[in-house]
N, C-alpha and C. Protein backbone atom coordinates (compact mmCIF):
# COMPACT_ATOMS: atom_id res chain seq x y z
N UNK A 1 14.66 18.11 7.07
CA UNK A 1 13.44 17.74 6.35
C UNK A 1 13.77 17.14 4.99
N UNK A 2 14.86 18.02 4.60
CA UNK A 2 15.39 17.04 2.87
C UNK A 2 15.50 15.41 3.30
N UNK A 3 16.21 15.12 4.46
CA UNK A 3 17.19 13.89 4.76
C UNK A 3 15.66 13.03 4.52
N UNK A 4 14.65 13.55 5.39
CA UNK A 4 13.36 12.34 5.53
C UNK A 4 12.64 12.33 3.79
N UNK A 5 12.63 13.70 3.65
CA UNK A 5 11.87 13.40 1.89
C UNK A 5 12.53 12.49 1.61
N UNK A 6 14.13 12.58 1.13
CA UNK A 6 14.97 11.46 0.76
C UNK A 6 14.66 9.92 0.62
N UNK A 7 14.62 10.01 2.47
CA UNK A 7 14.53 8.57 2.99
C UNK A 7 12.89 8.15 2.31
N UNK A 8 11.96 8.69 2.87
CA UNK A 8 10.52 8.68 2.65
C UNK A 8 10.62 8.23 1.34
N UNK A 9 11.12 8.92 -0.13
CA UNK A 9 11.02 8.90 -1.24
C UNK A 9 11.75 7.01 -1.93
N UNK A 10 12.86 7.02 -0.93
CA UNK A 10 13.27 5.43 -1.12
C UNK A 10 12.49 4.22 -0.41
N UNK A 11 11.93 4.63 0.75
CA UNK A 11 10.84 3.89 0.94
C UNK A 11 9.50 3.34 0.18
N UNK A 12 8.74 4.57 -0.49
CA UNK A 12 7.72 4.70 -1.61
C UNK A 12 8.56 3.84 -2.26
N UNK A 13 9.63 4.30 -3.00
CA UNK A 13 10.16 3.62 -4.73
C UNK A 13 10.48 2.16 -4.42
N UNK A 14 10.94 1.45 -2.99
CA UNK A 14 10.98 0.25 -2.21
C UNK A 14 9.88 -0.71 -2.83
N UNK A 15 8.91 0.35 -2.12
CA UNK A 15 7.62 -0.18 -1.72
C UNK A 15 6.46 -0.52 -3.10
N UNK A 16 6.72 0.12 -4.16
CA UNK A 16 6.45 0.29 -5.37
C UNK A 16 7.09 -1.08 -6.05
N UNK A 17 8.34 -0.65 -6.10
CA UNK A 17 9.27 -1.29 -7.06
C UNK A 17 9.32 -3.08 -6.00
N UNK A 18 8.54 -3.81 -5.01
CA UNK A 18 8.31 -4.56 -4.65
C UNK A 18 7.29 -5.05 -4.85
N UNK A 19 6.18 -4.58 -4.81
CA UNK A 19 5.07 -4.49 -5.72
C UNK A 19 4.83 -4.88 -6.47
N UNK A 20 5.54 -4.00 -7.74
CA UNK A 20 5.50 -4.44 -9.22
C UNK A 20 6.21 -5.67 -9.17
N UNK A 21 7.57 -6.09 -8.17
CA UNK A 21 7.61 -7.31 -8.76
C UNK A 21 7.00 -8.90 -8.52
N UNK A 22 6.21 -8.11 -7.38
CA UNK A 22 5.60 -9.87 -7.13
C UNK A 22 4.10 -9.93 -7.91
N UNK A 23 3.96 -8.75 -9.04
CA UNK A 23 2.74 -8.71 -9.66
C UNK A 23 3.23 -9.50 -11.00
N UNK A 24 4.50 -8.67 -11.42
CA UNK A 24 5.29 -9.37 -12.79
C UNK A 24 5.58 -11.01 -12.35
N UNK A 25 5.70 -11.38 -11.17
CA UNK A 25 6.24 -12.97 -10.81
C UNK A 25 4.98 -13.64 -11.25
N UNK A 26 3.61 -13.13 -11.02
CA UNK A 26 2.81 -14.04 -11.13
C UNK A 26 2.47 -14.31 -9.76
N UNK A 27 3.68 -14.23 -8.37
CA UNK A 27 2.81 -14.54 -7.30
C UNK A 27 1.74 -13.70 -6.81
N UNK A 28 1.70 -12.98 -7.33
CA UNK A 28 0.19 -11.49 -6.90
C UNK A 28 -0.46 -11.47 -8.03
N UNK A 29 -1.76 -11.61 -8.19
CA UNK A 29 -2.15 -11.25 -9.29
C UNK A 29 -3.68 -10.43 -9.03
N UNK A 30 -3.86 -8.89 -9.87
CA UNK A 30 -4.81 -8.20 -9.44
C UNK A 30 -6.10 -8.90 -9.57
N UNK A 31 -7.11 -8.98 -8.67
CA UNK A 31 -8.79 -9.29 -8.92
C UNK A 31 -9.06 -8.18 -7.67
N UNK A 32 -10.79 -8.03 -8.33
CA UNK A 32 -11.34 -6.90 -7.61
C UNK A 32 -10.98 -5.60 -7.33
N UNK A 33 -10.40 -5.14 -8.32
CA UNK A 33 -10.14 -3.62 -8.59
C UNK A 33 -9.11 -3.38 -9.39
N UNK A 34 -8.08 -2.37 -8.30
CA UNK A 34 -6.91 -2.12 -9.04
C UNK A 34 -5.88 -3.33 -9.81
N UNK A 35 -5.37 -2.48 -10.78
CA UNK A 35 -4.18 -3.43 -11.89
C UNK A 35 -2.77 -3.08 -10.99
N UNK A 36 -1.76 -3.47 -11.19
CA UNK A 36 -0.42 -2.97 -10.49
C UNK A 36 -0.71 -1.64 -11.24
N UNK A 37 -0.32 -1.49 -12.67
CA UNK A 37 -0.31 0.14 -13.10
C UNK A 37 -1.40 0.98 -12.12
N UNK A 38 -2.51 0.81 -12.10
CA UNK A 38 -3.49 1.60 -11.55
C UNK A 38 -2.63 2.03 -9.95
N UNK A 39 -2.48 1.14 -9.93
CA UNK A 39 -1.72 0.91 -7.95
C UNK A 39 -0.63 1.89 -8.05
N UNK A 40 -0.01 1.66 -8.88
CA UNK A 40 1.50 2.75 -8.86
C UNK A 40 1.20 4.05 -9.38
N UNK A 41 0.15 4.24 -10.65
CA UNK A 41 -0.60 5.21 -10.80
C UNK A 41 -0.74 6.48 -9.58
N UNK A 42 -1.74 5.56 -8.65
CA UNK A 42 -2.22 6.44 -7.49
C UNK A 42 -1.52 6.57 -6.35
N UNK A 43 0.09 6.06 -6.46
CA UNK A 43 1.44 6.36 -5.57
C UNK A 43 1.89 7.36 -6.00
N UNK A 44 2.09 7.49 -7.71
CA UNK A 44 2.56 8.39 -8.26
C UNK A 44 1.57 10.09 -7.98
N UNK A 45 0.31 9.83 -8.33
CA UNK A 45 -0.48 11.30 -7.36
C UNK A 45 -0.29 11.61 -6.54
N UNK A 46 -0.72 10.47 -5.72
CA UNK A 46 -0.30 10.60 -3.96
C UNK A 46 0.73 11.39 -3.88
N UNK A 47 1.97 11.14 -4.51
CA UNK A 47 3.57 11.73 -4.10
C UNK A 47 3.65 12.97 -4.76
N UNK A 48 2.75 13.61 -5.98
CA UNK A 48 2.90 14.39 -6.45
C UNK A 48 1.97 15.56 -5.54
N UNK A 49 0.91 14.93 -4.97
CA UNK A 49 -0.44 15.63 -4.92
C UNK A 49 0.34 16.82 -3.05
N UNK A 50 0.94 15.90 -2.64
CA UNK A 50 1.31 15.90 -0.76
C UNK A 50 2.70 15.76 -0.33
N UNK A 51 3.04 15.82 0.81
CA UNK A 51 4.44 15.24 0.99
C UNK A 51 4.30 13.63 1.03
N UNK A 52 5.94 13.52 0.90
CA UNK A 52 6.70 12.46 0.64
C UNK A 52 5.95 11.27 2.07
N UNK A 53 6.31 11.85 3.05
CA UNK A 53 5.66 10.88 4.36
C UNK A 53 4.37 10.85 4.22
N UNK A 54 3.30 11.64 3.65
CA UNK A 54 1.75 11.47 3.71
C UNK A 54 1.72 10.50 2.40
N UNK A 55 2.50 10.53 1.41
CA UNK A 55 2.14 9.55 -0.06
C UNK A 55 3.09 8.22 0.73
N UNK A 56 3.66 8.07 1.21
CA UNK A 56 4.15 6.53 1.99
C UNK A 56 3.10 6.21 2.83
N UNK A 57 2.53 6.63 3.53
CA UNK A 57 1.28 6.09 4.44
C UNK A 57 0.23 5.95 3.40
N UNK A 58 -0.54 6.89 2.46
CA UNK A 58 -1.24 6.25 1.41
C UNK A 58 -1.18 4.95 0.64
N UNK A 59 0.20 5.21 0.24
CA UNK A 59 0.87 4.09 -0.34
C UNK A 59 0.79 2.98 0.12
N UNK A 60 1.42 2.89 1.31
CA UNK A 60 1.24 1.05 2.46
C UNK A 60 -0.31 0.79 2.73
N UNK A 61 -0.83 1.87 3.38
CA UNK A 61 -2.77 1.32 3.10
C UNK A 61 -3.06 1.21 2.13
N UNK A 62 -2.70 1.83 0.74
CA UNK A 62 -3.65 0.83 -0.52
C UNK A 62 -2.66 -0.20 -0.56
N UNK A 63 -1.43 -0.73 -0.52
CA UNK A 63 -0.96 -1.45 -0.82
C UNK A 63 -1.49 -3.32 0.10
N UNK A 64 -1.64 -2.29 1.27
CA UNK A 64 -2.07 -2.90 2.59
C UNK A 64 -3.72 -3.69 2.13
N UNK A 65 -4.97 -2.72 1.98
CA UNK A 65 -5.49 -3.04 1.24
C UNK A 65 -5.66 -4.16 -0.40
N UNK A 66 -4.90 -3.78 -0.85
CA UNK A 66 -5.25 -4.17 -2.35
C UNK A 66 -4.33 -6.03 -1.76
N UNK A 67 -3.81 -6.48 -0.93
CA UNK A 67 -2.79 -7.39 -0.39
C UNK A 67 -3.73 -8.43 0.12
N UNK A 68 -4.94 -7.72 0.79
CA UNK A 68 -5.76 -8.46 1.61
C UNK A 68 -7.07 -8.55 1.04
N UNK A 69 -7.55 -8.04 0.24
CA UNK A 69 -8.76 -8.09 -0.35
C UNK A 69 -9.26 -9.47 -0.87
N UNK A 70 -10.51 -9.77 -0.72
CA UNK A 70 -10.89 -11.13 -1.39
C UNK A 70 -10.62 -11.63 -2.17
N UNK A 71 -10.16 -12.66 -2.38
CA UNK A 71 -10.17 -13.26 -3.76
C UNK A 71 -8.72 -13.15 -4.97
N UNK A 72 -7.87 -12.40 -3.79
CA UNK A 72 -6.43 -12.13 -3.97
C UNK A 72 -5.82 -13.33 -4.10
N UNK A 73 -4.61 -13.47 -4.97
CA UNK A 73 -3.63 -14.66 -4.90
C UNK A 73 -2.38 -13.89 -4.36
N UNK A 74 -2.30 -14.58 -3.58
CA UNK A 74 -1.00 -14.21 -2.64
C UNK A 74 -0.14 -15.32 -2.63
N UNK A 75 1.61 -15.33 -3.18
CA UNK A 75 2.09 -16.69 -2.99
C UNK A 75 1.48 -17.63 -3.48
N UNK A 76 0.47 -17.71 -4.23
CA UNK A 76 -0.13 -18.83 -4.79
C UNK A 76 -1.79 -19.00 -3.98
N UNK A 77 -1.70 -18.42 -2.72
CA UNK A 77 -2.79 -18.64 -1.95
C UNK A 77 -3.78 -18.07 -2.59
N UNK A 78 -4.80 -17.78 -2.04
CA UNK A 78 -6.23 -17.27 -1.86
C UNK A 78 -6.19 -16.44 -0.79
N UNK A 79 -6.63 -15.37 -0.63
CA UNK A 79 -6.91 -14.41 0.28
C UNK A 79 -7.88 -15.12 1.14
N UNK A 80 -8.20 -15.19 2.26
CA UNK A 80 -9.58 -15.80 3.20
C UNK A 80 -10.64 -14.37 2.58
N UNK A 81 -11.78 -15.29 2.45
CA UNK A 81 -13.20 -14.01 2.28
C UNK A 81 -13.37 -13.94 3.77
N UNK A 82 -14.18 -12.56 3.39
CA UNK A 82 -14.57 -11.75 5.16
C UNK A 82 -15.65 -12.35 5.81
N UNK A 83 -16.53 -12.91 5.10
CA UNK A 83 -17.91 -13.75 5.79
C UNK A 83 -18.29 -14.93 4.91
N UNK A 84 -19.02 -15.42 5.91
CA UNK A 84 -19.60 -17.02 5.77
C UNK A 84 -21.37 -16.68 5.67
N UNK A 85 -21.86 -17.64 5.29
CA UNK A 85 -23.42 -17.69 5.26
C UNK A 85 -23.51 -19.57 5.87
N UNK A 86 -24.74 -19.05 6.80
CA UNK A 86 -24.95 -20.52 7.24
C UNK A 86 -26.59 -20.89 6.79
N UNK A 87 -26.91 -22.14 6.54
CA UNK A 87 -28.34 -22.67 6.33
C UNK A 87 -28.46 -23.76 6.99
N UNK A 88 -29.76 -24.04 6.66
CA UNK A 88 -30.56 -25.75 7.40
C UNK A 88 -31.47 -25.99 6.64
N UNK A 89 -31.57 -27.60 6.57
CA UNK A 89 -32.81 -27.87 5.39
C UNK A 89 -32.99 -28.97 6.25
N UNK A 90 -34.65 -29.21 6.35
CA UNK A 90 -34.78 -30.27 6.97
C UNK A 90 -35.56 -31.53 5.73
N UNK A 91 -35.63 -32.99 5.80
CA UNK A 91 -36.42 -33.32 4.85
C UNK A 91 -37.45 -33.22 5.31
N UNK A 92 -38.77 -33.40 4.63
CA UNK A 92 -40.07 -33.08 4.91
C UNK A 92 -40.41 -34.79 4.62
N UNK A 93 -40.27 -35.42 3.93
CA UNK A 93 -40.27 -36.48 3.78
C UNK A 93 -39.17 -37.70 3.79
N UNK A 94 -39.17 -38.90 4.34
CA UNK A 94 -38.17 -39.93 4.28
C UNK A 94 -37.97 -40.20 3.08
N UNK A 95 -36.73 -40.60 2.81
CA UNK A 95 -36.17 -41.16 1.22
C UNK A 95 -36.57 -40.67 0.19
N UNK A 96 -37.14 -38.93 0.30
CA UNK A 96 -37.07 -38.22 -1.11
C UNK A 96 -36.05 -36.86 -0.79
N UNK A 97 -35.53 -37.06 -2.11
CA UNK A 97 -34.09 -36.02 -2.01
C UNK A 97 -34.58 -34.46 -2.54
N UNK A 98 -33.59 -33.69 -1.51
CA UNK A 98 -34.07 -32.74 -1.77
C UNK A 98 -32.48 -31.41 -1.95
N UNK A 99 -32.88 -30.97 -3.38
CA UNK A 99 -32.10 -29.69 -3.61
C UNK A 99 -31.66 -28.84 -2.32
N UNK A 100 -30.12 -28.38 -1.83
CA UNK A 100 -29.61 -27.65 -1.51
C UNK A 100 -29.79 -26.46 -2.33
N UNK A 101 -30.02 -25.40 -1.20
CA UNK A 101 -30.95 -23.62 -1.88
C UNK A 101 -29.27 -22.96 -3.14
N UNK A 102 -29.09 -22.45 -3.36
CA UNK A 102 -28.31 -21.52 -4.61
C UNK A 102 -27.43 -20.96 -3.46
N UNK A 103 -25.85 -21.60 -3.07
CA UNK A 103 -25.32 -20.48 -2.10
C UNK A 103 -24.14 -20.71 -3.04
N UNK A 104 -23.02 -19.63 -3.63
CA UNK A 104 -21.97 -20.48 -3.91
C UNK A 104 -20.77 -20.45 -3.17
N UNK A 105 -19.73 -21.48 -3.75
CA UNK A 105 -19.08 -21.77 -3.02
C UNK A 105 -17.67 -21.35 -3.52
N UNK A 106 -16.82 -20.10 -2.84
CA UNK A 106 -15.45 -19.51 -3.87
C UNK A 106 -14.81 -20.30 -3.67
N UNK A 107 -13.77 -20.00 -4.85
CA UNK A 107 -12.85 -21.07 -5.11
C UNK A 107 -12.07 -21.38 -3.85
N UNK A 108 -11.16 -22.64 -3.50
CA UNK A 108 -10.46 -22.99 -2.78
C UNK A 108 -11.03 -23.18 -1.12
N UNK A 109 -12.64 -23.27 -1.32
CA UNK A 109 -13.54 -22.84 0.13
C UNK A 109 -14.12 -24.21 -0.16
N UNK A 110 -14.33 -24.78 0.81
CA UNK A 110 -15.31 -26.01 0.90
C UNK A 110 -16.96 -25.66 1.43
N UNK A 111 -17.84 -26.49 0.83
CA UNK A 111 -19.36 -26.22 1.69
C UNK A 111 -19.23 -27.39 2.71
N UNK A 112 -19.47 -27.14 3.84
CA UNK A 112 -19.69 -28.10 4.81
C UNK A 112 -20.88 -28.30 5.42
N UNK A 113 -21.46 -29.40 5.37
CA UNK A 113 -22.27 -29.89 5.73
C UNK A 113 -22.67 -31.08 6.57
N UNK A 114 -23.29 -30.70 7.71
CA UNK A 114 -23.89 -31.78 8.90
C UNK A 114 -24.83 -31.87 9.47
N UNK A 115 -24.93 -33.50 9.73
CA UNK A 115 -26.18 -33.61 10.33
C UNK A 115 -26.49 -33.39 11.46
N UNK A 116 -27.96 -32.94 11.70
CA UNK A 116 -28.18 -32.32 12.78
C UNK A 116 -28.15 -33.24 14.15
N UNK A 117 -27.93 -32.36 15.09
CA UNK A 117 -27.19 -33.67 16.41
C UNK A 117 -28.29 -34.43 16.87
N UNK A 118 -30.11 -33.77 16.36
CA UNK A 118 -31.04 -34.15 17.05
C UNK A 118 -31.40 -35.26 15.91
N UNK A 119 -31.08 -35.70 14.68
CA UNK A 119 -31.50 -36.39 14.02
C UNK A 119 -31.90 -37.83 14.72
N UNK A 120 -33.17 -38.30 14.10
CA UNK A 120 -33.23 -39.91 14.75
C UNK A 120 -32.40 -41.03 13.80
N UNK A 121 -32.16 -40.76 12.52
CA UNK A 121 -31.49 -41.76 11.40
C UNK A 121 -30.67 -41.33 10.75
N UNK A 122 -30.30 -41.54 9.50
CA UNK A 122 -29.05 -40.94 8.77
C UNK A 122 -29.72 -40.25 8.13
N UNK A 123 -28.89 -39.19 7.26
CA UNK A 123 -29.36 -38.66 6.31
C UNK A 123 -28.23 -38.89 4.84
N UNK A 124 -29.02 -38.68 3.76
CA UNK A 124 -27.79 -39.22 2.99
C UNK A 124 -27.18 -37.94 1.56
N UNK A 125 -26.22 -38.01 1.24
CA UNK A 125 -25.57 -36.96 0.23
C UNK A 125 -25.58 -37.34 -1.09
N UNK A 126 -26.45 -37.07 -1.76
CA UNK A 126 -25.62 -37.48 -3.40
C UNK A 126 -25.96 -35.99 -4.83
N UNK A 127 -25.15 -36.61 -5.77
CA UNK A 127 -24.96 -35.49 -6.51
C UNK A 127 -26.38 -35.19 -7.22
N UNK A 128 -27.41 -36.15 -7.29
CA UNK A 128 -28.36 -35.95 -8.05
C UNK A 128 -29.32 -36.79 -7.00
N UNK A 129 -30.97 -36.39 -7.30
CA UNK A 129 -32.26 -36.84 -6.81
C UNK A 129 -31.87 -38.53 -6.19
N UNK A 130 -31.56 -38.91 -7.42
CA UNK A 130 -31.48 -40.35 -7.86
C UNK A 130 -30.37 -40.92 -6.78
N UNK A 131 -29.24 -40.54 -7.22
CA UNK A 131 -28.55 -40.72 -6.34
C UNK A 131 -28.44 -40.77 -4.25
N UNK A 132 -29.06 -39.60 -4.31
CA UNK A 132 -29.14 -39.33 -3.03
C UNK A 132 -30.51 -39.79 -2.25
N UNK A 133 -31.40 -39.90 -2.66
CA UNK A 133 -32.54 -41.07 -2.51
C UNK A 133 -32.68 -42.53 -2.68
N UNK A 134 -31.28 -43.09 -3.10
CA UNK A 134 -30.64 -44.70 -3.07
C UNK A 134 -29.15 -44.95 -2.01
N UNK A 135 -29.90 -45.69 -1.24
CA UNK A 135 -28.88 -45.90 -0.03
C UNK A 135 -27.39 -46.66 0.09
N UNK A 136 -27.70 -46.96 -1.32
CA UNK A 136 -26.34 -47.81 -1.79
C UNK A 136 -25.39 -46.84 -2.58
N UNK A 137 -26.17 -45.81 -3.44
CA UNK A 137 -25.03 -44.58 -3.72
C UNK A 137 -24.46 -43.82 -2.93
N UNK A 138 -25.76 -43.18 -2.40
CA UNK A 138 -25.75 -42.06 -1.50
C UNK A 138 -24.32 -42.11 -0.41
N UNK A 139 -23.97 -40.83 -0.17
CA UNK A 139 -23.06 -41.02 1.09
C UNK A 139 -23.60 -40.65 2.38
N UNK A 140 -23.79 -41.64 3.64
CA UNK A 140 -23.92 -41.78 5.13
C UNK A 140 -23.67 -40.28 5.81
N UNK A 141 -24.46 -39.83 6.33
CA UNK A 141 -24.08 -39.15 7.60
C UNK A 141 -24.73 -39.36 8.69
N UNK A 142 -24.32 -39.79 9.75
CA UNK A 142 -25.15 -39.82 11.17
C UNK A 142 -24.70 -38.82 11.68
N UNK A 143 -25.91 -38.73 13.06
CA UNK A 143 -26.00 -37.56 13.48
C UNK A 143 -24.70 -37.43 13.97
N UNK A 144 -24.75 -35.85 13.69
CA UNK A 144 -23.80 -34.75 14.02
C UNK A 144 -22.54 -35.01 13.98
N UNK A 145 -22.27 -35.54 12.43
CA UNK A 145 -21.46 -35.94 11.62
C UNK A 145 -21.38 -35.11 10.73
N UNK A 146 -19.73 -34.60 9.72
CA UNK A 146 -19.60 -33.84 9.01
C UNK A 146 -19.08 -34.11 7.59
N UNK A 147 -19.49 -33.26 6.26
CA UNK A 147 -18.25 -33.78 5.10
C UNK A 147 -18.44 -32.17 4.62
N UNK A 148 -17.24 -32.24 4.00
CA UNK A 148 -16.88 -31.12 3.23
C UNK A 148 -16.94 -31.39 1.58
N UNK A 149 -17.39 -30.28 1.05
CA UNK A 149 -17.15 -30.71 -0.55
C UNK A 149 -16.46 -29.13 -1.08
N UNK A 150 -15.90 -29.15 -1.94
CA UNK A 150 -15.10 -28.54 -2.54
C UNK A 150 -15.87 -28.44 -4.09
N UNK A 151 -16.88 -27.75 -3.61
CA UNK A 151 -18.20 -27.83 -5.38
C UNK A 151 -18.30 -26.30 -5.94
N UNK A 152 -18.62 -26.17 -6.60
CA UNK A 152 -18.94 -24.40 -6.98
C UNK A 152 -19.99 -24.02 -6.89
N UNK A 153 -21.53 -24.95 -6.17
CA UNK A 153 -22.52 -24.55 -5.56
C UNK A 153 -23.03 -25.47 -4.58
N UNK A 154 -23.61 -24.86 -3.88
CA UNK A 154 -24.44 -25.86 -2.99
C UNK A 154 -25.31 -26.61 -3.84
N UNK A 155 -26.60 -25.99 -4.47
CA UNK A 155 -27.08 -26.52 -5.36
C UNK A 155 -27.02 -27.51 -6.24
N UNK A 156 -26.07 -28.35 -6.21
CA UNK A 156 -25.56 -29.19 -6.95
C UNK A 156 -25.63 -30.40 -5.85
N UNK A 157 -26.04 -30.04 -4.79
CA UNK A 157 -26.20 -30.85 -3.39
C UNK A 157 -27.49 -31.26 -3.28
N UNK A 158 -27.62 -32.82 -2.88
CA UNK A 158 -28.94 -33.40 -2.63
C UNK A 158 -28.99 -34.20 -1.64
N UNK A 159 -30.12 -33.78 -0.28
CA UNK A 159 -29.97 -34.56 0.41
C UNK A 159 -31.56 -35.32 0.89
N UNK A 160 -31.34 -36.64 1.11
CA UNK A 160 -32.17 -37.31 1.81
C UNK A 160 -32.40 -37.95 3.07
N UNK A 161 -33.38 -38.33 3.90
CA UNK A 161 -33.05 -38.44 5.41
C UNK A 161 -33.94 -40.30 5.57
N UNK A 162 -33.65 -40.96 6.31
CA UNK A 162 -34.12 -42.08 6.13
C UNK A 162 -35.56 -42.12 7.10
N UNK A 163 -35.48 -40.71 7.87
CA UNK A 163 -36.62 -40.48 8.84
C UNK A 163 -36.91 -39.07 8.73
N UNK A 164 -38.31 -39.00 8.50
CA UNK A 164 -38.85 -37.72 8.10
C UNK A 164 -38.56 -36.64 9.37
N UNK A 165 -38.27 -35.54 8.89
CA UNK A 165 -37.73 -34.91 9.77
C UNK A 165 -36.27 -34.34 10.27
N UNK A 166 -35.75 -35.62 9.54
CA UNK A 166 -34.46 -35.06 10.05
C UNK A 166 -33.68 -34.05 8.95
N UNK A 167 -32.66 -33.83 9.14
CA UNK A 167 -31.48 -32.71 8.05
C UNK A 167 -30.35 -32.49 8.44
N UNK A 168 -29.80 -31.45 7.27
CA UNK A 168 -28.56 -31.16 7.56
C UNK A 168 -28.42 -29.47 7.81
N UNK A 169 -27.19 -29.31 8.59
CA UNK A 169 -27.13 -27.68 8.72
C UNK A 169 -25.68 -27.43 7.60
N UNK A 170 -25.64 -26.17 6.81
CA UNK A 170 -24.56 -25.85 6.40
C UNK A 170 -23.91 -25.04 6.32
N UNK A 171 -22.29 -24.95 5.84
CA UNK A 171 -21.75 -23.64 6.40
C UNK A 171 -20.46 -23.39 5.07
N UNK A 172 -20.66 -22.18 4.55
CA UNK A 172 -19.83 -22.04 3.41
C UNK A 172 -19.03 -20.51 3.78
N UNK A 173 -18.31 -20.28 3.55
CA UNK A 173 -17.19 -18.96 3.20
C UNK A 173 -17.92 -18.03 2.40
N UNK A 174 -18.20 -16.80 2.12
CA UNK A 174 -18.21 -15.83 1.01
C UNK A 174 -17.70 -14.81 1.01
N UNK A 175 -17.69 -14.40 -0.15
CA UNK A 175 -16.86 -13.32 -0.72
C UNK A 175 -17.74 -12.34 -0.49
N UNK A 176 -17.08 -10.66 -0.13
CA UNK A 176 -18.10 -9.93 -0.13
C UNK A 176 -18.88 -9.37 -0.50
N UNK A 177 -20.31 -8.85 -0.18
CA UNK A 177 -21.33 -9.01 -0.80
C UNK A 177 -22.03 -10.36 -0.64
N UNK A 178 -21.81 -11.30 -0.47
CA UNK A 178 -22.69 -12.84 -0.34
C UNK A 178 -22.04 -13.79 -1.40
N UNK A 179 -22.42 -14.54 -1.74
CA UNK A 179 -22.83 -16.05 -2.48
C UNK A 179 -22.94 -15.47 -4.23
């Protein structure tokens, strides 16, 4: 039983002392809760509180946890968020633009947006009223056609349809909890 505390105990200090260093590199960096201290903090209870093999299984699930959580930089990445929210807006009128609803959009996530497959004409994209209600700014979508934008809200989205009736459907990533 000493030999496994042993082993167990170099595993934890492994598992710790790996940890801390991809937090000090900069390639990990804490959001949404724990700090590295806090993290090694509650290894250090864990190991004090139980045995050596029950604070290593604590240990790898928060570690496991705190690795995968939203909004994590991993290697430089982004963690993927756990859910998406989808919408549809149809125009009610031809060639007047209309505000995309308040969804946002986390970093490194695109809003995607397309037109619907049943549309009879185009519908068009622009950053403002003005824009997206002039067919020479605006950007084209025919039906059940797609673009992605890389914006920090939908809302900042305006779309117009050249035939009343038609729209777009959309589909964004979120973090949990929603938008």
């Amino acid at each position: 039983m000493a030999e496994s505390n042993k082993a167990g105990g170099v595993v934890l200090g492994a598992g710790a002392a790996i940890l801390a260093a991809l937090l000090a590199s900069g390639k990990v960096k804490a959001a949404n809760g724990l700090t590295a201290d806090e993290l090694i903090q509650q290894a250090a209870q864990a190991d004090s509180a139980s045995g050596t093999l029950d604070s290593i299984d604590k240990t790898l699930k928060a570690m496991s946890a705190y690795m995968t959580s939203p909004g994590r930089v991993i290697n430089g990445q982004l963690a993927n968020p756990h859910t998406f929210t989808t919408f549809q807006m149809t125009c009610a009128a031809a060639n007047v633009a209309y505000r995309l609803p308040d969804k946002a959009v986390p970093y490194g996530m695109s809003l995607v947006i397309k037109a619907l497959v049943g549309n009879f004409g185009n519908v068009y994209i622009g950053a403002g009223t003005a824009e997206a209600a002039n067919l020479n700014t605006a950007y084209p979508l025919i039906a059940n056609e797609a673009v992605e934008l890389q914006i920090i809200n939908s809302m900042r989205v305006y779309v117009s349809a050249a035939v009343a009736g038609d729209g777009i459907v959309c589909i964004v990533e979120q973090k949990e909890g929603g938008g």
